[in-house]
Protein backbone atom coordinates (compact mmCIF):
# COMPACT_ATOMS: atom_id res chain seq x y z
CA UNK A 1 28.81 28.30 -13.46
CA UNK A 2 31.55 27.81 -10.60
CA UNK A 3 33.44 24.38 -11.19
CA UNK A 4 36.30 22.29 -9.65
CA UNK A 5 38.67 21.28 -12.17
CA UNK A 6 39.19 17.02 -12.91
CA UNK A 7 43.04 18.09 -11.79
CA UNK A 8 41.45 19.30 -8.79
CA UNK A 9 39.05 16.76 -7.94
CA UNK A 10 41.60 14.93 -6.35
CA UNK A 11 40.69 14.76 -2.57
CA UNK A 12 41.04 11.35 -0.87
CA UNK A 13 40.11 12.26 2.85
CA UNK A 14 36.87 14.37 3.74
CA UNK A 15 38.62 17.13 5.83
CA UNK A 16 36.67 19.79 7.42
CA UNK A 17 39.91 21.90 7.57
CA UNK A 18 40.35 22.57 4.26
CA UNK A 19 40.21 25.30 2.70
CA UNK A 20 36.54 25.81 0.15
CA UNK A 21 37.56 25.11 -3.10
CA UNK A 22 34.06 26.81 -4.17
CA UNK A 23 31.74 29.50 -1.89
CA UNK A 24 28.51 29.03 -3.90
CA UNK A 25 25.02 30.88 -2.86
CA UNK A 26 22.43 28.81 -1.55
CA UNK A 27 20.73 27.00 -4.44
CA UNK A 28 23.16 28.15 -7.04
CA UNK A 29 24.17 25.30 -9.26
CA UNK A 30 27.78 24.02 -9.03
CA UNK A 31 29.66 21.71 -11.21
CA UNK A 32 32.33 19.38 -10.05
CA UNK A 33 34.43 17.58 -12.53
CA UNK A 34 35.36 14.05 -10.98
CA UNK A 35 37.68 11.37 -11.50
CA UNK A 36 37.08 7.54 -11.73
CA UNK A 37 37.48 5.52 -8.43
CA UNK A 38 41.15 4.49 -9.57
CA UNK A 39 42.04 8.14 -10.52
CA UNK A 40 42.62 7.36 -14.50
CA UNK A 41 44.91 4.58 -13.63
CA UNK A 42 42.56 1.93 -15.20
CA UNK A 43 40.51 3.77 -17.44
CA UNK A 44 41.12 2.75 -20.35
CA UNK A 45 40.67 -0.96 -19.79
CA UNK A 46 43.83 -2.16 -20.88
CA UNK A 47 45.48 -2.96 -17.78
CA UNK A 48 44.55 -5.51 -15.13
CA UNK A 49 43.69 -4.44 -11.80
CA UNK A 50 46.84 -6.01 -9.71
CA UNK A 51 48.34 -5.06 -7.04
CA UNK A 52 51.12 -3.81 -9.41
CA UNK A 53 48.73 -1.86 -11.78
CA UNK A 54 46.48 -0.02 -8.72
CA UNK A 55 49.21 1.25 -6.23
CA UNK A 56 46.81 3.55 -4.24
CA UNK A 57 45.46 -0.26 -2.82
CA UNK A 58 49.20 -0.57 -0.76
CA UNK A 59 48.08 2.77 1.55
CA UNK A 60 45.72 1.90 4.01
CA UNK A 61 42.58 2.95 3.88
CA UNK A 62 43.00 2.67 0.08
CA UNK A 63 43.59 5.90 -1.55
CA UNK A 64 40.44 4.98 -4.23
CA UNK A 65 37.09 7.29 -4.90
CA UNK A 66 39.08 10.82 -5.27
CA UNK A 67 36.44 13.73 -4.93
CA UNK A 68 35.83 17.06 -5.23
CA UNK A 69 35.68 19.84 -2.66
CA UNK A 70 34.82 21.13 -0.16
CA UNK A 71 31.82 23.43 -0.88
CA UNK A 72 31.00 25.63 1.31
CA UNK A 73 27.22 26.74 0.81
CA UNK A 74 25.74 30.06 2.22
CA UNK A 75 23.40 30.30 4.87
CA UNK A 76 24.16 26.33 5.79
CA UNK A 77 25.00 26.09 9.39
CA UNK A 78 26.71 24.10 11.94
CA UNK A 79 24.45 21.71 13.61
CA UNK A 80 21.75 21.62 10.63
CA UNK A 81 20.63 20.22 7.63
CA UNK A 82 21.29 20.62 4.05
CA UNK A 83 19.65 19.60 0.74
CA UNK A 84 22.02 18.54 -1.86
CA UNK A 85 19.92 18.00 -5.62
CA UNK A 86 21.81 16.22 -8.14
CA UNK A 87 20.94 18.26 -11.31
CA UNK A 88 22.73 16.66 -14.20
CA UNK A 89 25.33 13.66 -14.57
CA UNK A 90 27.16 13.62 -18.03
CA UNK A 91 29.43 10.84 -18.11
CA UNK A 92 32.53 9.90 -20.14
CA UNK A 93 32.33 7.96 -23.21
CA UNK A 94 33.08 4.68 -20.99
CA UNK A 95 34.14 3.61 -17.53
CA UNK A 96 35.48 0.18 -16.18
CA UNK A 97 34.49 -2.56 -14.11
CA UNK A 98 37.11 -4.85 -12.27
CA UNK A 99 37.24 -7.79 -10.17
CA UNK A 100 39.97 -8.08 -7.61
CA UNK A 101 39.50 -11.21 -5.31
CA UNK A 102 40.92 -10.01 -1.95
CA UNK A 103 37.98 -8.54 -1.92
CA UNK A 104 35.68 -10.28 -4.13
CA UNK A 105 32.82 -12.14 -1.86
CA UNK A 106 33.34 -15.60 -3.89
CA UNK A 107 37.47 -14.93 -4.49
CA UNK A 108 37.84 -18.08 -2.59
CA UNK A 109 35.13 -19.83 -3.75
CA UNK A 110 36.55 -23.39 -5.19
CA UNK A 111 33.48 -23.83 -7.18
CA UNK A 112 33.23 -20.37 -8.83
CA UNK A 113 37.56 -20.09 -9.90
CA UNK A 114 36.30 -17.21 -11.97
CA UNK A 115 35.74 -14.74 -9.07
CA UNK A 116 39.25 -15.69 -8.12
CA UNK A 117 40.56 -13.84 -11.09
CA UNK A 118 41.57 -10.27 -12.00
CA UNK A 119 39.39 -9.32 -14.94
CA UNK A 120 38.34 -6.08 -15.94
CA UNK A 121 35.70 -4.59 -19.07
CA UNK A 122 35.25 -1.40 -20.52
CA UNK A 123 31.89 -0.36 -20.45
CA UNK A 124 30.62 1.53 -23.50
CA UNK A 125 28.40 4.61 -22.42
CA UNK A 126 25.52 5.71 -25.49
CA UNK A 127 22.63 7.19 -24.15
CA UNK A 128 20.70 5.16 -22.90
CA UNK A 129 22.58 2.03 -22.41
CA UNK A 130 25.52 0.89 -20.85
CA UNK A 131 27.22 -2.09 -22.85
CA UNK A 132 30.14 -4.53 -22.34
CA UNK A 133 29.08 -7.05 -25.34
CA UNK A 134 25.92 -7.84 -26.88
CA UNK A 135 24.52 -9.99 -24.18
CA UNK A 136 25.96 -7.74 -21.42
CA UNK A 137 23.61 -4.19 -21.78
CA UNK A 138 21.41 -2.91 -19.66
CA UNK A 139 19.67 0.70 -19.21
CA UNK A 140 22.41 3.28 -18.12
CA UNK A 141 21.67 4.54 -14.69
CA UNK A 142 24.09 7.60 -13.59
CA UNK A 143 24.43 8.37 -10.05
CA UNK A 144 27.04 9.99 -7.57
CA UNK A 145 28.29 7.11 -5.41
CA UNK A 146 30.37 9.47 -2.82
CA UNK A 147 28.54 12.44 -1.59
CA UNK A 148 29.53 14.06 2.12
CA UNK A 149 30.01 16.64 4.01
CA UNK A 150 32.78 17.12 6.06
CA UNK A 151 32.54 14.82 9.54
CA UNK A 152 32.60 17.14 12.30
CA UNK A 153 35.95 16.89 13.48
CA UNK A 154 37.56 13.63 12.12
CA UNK A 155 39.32 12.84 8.68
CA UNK A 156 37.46 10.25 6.99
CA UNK A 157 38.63 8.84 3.79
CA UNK A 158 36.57 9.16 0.73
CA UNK A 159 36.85 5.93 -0.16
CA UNK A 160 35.28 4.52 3.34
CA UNK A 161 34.56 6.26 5.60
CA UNK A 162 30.36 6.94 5.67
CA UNK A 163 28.04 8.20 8.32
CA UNK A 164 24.67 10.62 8.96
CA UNK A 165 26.87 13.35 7.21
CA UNK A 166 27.13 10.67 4.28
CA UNK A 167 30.21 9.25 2.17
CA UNK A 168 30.94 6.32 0.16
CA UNK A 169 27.43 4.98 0.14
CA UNK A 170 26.72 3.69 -3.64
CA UNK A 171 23.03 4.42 -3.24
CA UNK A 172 21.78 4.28 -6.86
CA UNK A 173 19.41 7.04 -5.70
CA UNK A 174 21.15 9.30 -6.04
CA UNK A 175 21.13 10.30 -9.46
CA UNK A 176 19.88 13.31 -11.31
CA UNK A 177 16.45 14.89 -9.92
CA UNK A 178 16.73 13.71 -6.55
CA UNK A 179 17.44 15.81 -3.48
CA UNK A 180 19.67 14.30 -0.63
CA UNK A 181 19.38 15.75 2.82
CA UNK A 182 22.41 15.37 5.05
CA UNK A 183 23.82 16.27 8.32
CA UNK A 184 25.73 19.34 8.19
CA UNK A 185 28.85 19.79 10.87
CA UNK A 186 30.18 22.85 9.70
CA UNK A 187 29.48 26.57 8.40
CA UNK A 188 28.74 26.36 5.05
CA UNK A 189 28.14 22.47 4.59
CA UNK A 190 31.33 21.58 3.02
CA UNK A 191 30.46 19.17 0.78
CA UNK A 192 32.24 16.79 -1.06
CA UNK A 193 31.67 14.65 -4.55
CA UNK A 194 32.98 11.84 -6.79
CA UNK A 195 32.86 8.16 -7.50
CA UNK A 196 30.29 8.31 -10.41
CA UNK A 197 29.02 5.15 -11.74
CA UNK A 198 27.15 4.61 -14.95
CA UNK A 199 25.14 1.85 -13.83
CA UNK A 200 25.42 -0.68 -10.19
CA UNK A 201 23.64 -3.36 -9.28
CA UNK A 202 22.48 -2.98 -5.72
CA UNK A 203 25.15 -4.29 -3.11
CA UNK A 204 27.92 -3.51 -6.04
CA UNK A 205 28.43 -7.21 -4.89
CA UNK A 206 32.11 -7.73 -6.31
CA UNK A 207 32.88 -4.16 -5.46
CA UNK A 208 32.93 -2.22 -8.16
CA UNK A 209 30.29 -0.92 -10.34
CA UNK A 210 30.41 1.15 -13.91
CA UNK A 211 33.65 3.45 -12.95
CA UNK A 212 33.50 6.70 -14.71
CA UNK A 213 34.73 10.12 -15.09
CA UNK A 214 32.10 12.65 -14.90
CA UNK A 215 30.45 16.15 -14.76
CA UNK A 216 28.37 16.12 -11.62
CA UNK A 217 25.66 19.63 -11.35
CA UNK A 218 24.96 20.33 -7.75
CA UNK A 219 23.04 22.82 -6.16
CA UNK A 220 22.69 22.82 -2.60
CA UNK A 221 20.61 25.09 0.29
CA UNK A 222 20.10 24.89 3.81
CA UNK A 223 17.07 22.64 5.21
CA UNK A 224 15.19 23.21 8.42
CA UNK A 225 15.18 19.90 11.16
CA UNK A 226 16.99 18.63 13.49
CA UNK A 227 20.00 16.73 12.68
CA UNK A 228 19.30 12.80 11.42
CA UNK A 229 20.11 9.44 12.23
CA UNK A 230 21.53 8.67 8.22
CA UNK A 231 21.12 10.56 4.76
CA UNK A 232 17.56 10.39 3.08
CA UNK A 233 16.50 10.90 -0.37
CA UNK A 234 13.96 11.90 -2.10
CA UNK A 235 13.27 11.37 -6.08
CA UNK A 236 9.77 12.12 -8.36
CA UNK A 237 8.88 8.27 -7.38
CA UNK A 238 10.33 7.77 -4.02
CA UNK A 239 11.27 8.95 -0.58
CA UNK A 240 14.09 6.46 0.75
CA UNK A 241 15.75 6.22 4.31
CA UNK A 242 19.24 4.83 4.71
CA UNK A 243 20.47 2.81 7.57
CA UNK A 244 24.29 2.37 7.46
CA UNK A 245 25.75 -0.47 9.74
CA UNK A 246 26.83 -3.98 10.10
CA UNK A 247 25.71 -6.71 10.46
CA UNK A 248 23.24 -6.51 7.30
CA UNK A 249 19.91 -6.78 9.84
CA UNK A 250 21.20 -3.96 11.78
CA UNK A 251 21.04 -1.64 8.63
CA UNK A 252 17.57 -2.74 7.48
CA UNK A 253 16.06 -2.15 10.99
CA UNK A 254 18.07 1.08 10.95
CA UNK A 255 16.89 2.21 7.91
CA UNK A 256 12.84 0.86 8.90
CA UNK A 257 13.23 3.02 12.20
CA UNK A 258 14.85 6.51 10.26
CA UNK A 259 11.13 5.75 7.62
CA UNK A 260 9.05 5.33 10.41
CA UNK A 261 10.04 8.17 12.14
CA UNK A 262 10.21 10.61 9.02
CA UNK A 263 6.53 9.44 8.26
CA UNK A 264 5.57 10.71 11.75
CA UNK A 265 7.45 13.94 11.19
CA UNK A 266 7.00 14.91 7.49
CA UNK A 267 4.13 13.70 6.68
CA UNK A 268 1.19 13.22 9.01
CA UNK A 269 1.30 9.93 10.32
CA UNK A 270 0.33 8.67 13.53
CA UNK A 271 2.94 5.99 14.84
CA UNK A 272 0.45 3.59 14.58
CA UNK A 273 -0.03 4.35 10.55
CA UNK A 274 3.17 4.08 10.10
CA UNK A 275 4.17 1.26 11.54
CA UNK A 276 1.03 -0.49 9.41
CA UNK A 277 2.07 0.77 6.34
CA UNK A 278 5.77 -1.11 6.32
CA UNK A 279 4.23 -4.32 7.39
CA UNK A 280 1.58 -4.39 4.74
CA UNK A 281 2.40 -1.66 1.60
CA UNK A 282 3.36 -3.90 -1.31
CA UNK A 283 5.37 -1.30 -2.40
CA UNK A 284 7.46 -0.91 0.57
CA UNK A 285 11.09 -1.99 -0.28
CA UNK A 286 14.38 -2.96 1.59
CA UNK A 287 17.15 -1.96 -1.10
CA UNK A 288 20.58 -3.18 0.04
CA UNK A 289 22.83 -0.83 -2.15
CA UNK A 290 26.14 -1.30 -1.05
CA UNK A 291 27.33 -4.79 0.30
CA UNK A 292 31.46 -5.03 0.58
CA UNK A 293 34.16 -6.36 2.21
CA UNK A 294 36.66 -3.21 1.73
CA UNK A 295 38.24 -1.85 4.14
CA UNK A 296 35.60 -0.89 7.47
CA UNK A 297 32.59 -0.18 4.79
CA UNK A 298 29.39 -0.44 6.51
CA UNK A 299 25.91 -2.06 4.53
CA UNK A 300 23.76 0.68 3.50
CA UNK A 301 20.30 -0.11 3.06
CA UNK A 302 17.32 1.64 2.07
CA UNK A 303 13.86 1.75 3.44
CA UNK A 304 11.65 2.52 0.47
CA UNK A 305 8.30 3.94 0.31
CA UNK A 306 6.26 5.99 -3.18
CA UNK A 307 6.47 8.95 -2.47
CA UNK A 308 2.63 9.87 -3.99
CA UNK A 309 1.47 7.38 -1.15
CA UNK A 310 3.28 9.44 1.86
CA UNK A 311 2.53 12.92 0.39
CA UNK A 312 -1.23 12.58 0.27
């Protein structure tokens, strides 16, 4: 199998001009070995992350969430779609989480001084939990927080920049099984990967989540449409539509519109049906899965639907 090296892995702006680091057939698994969202400098847990420990924060936007890439996939064009399935995350042994207030929603709180600290845990990784302490484990849930192709003709940086051609997006969807479709701006796709997390809660409210290394298995193949208003995702129990924007309102109705329409087009129903379904399905969900204050991050929300009710 064709992989990009950890070393390698080390791409902080999603540049359409680079050169593929991979040309892989369409569907032909790839694996991309990425770094942790501080690029090893906190991995171990040991050090605090200051402004002193995590010098990447001083470049603006923050030189944070290294991936790996570009991929250039054949038979993806310019102008199109293409399917992205996660097949397999391994993770490290453990990853980190880390408060830093500048950008912690309650870092100025006066009645919550502990989100005004720098703190950070090591997070043990066994298979199927992810544990801090005794109290503090909970199912372990891996899943590729950055995962792009190249913007058509602008830099953005892998640690924000996000769009219908995806990015920095923390959507705990994606994870291994499911099939992203994105927007695809160039020959080949040119896709980008990195920023694994072994578990999130949805917003990844202090802004981090489970940091890890990882092996991330792709496999990727062009999809037939026309191009779409945000990323979707599909998964055995779910088909989800993102809407990426701020304020928080404008992503949910976003993200209701890009459902609505896809039940029209996908699967059969009438505008009428669908609209229906998203006022009254108990089942229908709003998942906010990324919520921060760094740097020009959007919200990114999720319009949620089972996917055995739209298929049949």
């Amino acid at each position: 199998m064709q992989r990009i090296s950890r070393d390698a892995a080390r791409v902080y702006g999603l540049d359409g001009s680079l050169p593929p680091a991979l040309r892989v057939a369409a569907g032909e698994p790839f694996l991309i070995e990425t770094n942790d969202a501080s690029t090893g400098l906190l991995t171990s847990g040991a050090k605090l992350p200051t402004p002193d420990n995590t010098p990447y924060t001083a470049d603006s936007p923050a030189k944070a969430n290294p991936v790996g890439g570009p991929v250039y996939v054949e038979g993806v064009a310019a102008g199109g779609r293409v399917a992205i399935e996660i097949v397999d995350i391994a993770l490290a042994p453990h990853g980190v989480t880390y408060n830093q207030p500048p950008i912690s929603p309650l870092g100025n709180a006066s009645d919550w001084p502990e989100a005004g600290e720098y703190f950070i845990h090591r997070v043990e990784h066994g298979e199927h939990e992810a544990r801090i302490s005794e109290r503090l484990r909970w199912p372990i849930w891996p899943m590729v927080g950055t995962l792009a192709c190249a913007p058509e003709w602008e830099v953005r940086s892998s640690g924000s920049g996000q769009g219908p051609w995806g990015g920095n997006l923390d959507v705990l969807d994606f994870r291994p099984g499911a099939r992203v479709t994105l927007n695809s701006y160039h020959e080949g796709g040119l896709i980008f990967a990195g920023d694994v997390h072994g578990c999130q809660g949805d917003t990844e409210y202090y802004g981090t989540a489970d940091e890890s290394e990882a092996d991330v298995t792709l496999r990727a193949w062009p999809e037939a449409g026309a191009m779409l208003p945000a990323p979707r995702v599909v998964t055995d129990e779910t088909i989800v539509a993102l809407g990426i924007a701020r304020p928080l309102e404008a992503a949910s109705h976003a993200a209701v519109r890009h459902l609505l329409d896809w039940l029209v087009e996908d699967y059969d129903f009438s505008r009428h049906e669908a609209y229906v379904t998203v006022g009254l399905h108990p089942e229908f969900r709003l998942r906010v899965y990324q919520m921060t204050s760094i740097d020009e991050l959007a919200f990114v929300v999720g319009a949620t639907l089972p996917r055995q009710f739209a298929e049949r």
